[in-house]
N, C-alpha and C. Protein backbone atom coordinates (compact mmCIF):
# COMPACT_ATOMS: atom_id res chain seq x y z
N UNK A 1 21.99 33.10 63.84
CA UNK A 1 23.04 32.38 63.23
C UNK A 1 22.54 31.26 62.32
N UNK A 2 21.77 30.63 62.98
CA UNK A 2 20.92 29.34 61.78
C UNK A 2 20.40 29.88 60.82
N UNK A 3 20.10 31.09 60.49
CA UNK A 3 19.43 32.29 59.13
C UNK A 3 20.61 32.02 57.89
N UNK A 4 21.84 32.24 58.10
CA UNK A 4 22.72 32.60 57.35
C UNK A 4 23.74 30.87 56.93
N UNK A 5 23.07 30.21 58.03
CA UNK A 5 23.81 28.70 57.25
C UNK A 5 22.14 28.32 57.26
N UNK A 6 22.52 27.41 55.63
CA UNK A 6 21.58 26.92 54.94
C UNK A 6 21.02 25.78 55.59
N UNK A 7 19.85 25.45 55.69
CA UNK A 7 19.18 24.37 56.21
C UNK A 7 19.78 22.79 55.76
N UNK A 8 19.77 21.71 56.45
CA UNK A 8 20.16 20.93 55.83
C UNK A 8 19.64 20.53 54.81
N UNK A 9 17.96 20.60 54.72
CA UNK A 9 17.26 20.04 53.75
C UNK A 9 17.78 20.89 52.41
N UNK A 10 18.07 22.11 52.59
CA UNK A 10 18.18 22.86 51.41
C UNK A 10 19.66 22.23 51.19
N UNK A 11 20.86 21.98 51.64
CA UNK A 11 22.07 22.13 51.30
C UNK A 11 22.21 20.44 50.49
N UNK A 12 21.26 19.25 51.02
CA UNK A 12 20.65 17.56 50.10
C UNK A 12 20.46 18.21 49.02
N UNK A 13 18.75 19.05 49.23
CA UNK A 13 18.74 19.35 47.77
C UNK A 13 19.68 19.92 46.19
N UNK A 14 19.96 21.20 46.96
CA UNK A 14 21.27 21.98 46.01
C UNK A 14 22.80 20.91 45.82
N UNK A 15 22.79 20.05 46.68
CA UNK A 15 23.93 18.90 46.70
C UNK A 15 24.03 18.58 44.90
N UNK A 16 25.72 18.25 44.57
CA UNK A 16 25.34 18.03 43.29
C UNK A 16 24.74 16.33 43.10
N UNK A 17 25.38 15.23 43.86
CA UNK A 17 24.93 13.90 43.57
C UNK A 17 23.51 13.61 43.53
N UNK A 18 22.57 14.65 44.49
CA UNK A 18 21.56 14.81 44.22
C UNK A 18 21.11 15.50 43.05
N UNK A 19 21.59 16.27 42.75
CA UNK A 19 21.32 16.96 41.10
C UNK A 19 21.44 16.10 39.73
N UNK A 20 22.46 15.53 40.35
CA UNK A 20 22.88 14.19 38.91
C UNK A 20 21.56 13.55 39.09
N UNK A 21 21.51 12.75 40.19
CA UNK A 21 20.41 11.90 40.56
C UNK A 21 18.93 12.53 39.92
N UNK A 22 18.24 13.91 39.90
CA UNK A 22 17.44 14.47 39.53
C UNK A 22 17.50 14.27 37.50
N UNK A 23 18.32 14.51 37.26
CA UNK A 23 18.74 14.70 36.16
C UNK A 23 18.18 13.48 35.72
N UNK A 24 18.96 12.16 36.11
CA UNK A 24 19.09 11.14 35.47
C UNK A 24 17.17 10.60 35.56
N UNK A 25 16.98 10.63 36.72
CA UNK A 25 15.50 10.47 36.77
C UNK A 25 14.41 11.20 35.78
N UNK A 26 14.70 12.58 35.52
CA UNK A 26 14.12 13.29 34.48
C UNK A 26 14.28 12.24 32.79
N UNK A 27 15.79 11.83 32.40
CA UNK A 27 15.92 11.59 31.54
C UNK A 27 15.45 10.33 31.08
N UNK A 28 15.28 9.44 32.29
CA UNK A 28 14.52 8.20 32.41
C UNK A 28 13.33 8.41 32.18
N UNK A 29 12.29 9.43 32.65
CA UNK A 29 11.37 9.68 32.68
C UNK A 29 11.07 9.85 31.32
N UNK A 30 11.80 10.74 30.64
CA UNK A 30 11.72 11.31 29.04
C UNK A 30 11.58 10.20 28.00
N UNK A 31 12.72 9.34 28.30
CA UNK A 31 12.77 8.62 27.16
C UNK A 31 11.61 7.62 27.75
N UNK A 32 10.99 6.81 28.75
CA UNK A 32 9.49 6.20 28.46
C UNK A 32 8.98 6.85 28.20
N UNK A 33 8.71 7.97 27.96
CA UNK A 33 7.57 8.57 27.40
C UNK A 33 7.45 8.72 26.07
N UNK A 34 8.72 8.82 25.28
CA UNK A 34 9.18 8.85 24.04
C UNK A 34 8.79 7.38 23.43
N UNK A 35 8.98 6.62 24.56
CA UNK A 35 8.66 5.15 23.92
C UNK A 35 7.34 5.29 23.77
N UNK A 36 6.39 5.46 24.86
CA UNK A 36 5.21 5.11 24.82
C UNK A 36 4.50 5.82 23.83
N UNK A 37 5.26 7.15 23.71
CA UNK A 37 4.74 7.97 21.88
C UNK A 37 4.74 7.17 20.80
N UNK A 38 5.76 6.34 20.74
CA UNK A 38 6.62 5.72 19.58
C UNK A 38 5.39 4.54 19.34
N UNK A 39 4.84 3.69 20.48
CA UNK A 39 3.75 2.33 20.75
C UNK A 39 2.53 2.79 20.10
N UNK A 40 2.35 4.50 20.84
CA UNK A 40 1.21 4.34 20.22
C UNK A 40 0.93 4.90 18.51
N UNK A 41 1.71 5.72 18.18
CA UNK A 41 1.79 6.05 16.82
C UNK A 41 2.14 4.39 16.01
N UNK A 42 2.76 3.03 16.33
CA UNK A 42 2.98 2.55 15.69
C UNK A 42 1.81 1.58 15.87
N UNK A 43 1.00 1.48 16.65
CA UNK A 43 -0.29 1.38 16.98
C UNK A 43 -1.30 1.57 16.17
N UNK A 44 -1.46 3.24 16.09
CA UNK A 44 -2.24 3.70 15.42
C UNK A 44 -1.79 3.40 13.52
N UNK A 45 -0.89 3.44 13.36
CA UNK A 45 -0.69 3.05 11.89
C UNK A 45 -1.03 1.71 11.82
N UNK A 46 -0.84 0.97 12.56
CA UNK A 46 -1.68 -0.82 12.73
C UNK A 46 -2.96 -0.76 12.57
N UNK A 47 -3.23 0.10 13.33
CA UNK A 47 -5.01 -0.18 13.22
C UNK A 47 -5.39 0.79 11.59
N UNK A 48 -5.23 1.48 11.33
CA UNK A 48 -4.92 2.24 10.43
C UNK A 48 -4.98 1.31 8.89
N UNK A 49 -3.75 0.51 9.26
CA UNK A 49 -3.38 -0.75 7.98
C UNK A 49 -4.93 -1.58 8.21
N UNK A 50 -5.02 -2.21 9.54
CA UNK A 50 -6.14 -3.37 9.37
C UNK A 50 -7.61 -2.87 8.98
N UNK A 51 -7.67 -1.33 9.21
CA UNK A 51 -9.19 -1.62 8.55
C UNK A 51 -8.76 -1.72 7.02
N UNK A 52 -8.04 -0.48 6.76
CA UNK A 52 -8.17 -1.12 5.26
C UNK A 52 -8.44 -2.34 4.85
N UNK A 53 -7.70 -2.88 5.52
CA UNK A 53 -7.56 -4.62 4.80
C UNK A 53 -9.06 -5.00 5.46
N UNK A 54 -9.22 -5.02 6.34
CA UNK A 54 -10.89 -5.28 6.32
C UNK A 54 -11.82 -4.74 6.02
N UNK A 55 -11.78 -3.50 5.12
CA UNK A 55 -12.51 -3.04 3.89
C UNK A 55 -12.51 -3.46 2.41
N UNK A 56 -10.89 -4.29 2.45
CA UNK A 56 -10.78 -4.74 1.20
C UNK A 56 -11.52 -6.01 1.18
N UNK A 57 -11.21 -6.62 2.72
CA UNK A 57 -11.74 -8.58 2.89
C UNK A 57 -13.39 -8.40 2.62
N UNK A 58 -13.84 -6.76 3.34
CA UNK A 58 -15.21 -7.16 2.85
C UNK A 58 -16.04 -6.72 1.64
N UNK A 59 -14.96 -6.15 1.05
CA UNK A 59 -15.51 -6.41 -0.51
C UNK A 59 -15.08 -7.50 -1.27
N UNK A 60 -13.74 -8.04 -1.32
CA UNK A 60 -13.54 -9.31 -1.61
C UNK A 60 -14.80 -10.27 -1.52
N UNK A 61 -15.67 -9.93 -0.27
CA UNK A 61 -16.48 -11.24 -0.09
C UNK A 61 -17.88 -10.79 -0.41
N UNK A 62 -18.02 -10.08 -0.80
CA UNK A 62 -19.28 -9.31 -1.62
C UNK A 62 -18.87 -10.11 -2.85
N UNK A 63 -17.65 -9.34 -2.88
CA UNK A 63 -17.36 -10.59 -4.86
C UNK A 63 -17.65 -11.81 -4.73
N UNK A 64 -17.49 -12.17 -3.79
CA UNK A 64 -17.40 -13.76 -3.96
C UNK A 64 -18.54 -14.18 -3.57
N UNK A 65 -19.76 -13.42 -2.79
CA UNK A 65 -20.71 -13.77 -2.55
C UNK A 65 -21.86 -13.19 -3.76
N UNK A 66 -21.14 -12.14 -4.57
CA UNK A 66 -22.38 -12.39 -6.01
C UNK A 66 -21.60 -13.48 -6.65
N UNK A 67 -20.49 -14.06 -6.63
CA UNK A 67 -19.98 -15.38 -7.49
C UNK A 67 -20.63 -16.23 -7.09
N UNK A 68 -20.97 -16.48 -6.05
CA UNK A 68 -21.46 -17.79 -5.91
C UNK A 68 -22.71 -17.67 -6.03
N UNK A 69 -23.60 -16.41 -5.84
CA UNK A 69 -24.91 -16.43 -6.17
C UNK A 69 -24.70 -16.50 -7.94
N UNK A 70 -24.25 -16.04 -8.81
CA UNK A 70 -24.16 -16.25 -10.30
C UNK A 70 -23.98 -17.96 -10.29
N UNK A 71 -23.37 -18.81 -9.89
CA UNK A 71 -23.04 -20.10 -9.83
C UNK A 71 -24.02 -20.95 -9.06
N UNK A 72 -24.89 -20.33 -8.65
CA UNK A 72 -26.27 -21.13 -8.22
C UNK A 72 -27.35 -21.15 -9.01
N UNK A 73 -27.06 -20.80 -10.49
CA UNK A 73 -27.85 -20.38 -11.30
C UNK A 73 -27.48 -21.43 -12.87
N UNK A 74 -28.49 -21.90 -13.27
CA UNK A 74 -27.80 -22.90 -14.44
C UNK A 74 -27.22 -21.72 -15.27
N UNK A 75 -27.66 -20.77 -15.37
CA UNK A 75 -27.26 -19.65 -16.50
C UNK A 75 -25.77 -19.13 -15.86
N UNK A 76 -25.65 -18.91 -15.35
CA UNK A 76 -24.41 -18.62 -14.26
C UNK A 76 -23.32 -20.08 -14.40
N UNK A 77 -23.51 -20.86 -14.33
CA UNK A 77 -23.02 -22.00 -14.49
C UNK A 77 -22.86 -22.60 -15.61
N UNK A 78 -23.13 -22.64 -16.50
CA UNK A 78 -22.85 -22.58 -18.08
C UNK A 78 -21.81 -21.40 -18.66
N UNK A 79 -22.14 -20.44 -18.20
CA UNK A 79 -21.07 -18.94 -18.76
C UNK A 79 -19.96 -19.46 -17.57
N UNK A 80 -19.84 -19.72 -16.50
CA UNK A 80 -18.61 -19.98 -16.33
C UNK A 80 -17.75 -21.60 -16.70
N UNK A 81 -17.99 -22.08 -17.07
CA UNK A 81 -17.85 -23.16 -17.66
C UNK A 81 -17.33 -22.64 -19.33
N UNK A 82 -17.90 -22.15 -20.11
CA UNK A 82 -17.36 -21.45 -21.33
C UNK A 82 -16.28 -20.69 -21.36
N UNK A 83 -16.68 -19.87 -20.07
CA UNK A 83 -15.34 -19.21 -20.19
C UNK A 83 -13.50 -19.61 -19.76
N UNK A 84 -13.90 -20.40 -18.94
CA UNK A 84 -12.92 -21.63 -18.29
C UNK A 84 -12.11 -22.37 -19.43
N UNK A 85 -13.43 -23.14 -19.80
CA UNK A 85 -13.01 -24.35 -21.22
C UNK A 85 -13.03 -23.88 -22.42
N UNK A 86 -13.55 -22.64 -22.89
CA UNK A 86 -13.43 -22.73 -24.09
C UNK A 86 -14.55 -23.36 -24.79
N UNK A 87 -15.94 -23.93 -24.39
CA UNK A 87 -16.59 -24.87 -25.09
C UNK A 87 -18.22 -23.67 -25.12
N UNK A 88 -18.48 -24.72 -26.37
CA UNK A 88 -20.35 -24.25 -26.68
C UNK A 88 -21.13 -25.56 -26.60
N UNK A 89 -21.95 -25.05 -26.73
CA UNK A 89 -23.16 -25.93 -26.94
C UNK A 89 -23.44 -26.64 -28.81
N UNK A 90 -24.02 -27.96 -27.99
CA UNK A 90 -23.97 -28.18 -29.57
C UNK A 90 -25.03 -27.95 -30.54
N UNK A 91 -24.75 -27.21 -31.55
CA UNK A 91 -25.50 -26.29 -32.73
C UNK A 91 -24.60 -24.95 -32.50
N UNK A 92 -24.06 -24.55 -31.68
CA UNK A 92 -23.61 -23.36 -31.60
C UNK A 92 -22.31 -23.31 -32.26
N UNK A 93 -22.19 -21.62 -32.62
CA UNK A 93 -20.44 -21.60 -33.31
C UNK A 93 -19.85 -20.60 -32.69
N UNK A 94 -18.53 -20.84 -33.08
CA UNK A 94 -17.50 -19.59 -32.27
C UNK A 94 -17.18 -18.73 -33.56
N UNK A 95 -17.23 -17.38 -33.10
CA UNK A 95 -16.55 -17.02 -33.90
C UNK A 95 -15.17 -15.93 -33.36
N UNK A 96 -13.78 -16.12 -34.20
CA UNK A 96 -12.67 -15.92 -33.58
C UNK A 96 -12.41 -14.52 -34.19
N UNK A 97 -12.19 -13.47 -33.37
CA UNK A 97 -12.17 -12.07 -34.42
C UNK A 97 -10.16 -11.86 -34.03
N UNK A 98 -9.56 -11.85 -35.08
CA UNK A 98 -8.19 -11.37 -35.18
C UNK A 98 -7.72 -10.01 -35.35
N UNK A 99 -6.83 -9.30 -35.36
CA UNK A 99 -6.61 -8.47 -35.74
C UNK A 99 -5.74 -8.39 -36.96
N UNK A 100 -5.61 -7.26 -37.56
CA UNK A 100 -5.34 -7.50 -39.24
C UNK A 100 -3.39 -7.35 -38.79
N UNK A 101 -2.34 -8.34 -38.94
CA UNK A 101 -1.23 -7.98 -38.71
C UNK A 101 -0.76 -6.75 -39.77
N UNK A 102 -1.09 -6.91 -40.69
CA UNK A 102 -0.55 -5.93 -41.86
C UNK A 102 -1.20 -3.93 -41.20
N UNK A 103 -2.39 -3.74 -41.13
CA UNK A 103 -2.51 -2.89 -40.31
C UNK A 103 -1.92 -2.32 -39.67
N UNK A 104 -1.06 -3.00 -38.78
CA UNK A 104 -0.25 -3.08 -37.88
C UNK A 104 0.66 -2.21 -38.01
N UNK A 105 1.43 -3.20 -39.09
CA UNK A 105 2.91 -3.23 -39.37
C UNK A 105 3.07 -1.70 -40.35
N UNK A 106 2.12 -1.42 -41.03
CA UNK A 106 1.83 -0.29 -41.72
C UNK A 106 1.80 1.09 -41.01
N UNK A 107 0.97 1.02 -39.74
CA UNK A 107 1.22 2.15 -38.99
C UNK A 107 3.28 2.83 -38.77
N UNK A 108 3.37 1.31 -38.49
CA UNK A 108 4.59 1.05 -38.01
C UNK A 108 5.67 1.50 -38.58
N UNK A 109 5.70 1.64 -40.00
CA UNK A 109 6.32 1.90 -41.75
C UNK A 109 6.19 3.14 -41.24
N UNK A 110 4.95 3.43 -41.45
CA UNK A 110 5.05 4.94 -41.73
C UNK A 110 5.74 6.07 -40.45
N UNK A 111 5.39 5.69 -39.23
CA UNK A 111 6.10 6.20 -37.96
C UNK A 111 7.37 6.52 -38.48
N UNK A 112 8.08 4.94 -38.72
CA UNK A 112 9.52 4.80 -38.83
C UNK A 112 10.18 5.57 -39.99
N UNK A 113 9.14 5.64 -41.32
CA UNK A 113 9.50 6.57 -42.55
C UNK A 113 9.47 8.04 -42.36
N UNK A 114 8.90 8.40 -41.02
CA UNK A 114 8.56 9.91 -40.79
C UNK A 114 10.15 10.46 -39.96
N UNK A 115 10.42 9.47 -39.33
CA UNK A 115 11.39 9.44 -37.83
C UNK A 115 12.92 8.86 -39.09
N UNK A 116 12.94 8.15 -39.49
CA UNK A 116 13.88 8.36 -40.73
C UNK A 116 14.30 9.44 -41.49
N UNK A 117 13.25 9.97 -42.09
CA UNK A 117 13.23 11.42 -42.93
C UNK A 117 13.72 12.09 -41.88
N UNK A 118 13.51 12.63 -40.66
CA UNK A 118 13.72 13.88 -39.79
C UNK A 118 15.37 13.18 -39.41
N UNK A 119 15.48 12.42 -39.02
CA UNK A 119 16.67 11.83 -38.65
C UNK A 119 17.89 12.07 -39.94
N UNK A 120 17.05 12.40 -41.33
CA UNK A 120 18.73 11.94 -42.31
C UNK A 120 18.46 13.49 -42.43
N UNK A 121 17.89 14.18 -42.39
CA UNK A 121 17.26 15.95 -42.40
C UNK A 121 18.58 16.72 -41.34
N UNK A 122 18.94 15.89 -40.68
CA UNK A 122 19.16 16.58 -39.50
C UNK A 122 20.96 15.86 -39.49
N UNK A 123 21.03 14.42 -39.74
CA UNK A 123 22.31 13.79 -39.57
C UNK A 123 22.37 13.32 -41.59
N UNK A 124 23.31 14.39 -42.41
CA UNK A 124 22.98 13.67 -43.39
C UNK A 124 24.30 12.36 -43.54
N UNK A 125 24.93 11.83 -42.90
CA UNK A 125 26.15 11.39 -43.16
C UNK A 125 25.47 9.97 -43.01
């Protein structure tokens, strides 16, 4: 007779409040884990970002460490000083190279005389 009714332990388990209860524990379970996916992927894109940037800081300081070796140098220290101020030495001259405006403006003519022509070619009104 005890064969054909279910054990108690079996009839807890198959119980539904226990089934909810299973459920809800699974789904608890799921979503920390989802989090802890989420930590470490946003993790890994962190570390990801900082070397860069500490590949960039240590070339930044390569630059700045041949700058300051160029600036320990009177020759180094004179060219940056010129280039700063604007100044020479005295006996020395500047010379200022411009560009020709008319040059310019000529390219400019003719573009616009080409793009004119096709334009009244096409709209004669």
């Amino acid at each position: 007779m005890s064969r054909t009714k279910p054990k108690k332990k079996q009839r807890v388990l198959f119980s539904l409040p226990f089934l909810i209860l299973a459920m809800g524990l699974v789904i608890l379970v799921s979503i920390s884990a989802f989090k802890m996916y989420q930590t470490s992927r946003d993790t890994q894109e962190t570390v990801e970002r900082l070397e860069e940037e500490r590949d960039e800081m240590s070339i930044r300081q390569e630059q700045l460490l041949n700058t300051a070796a160029d600036l320990s140098t009177q020759r180094g220290i004179e060219q940056e000083i010129r280039e700063k101020f604007s100044v020479v030495k005295e006996g020395e001259r500047v010379i200022v190279l411009v560009d020709d405006p008319d040059r310019n403006s000529t390219s400019t003519a003719i573009d616009e005389s080409w793009w004119r022509s096709l334009l009244d070619s096409l709209w004669p009104f």
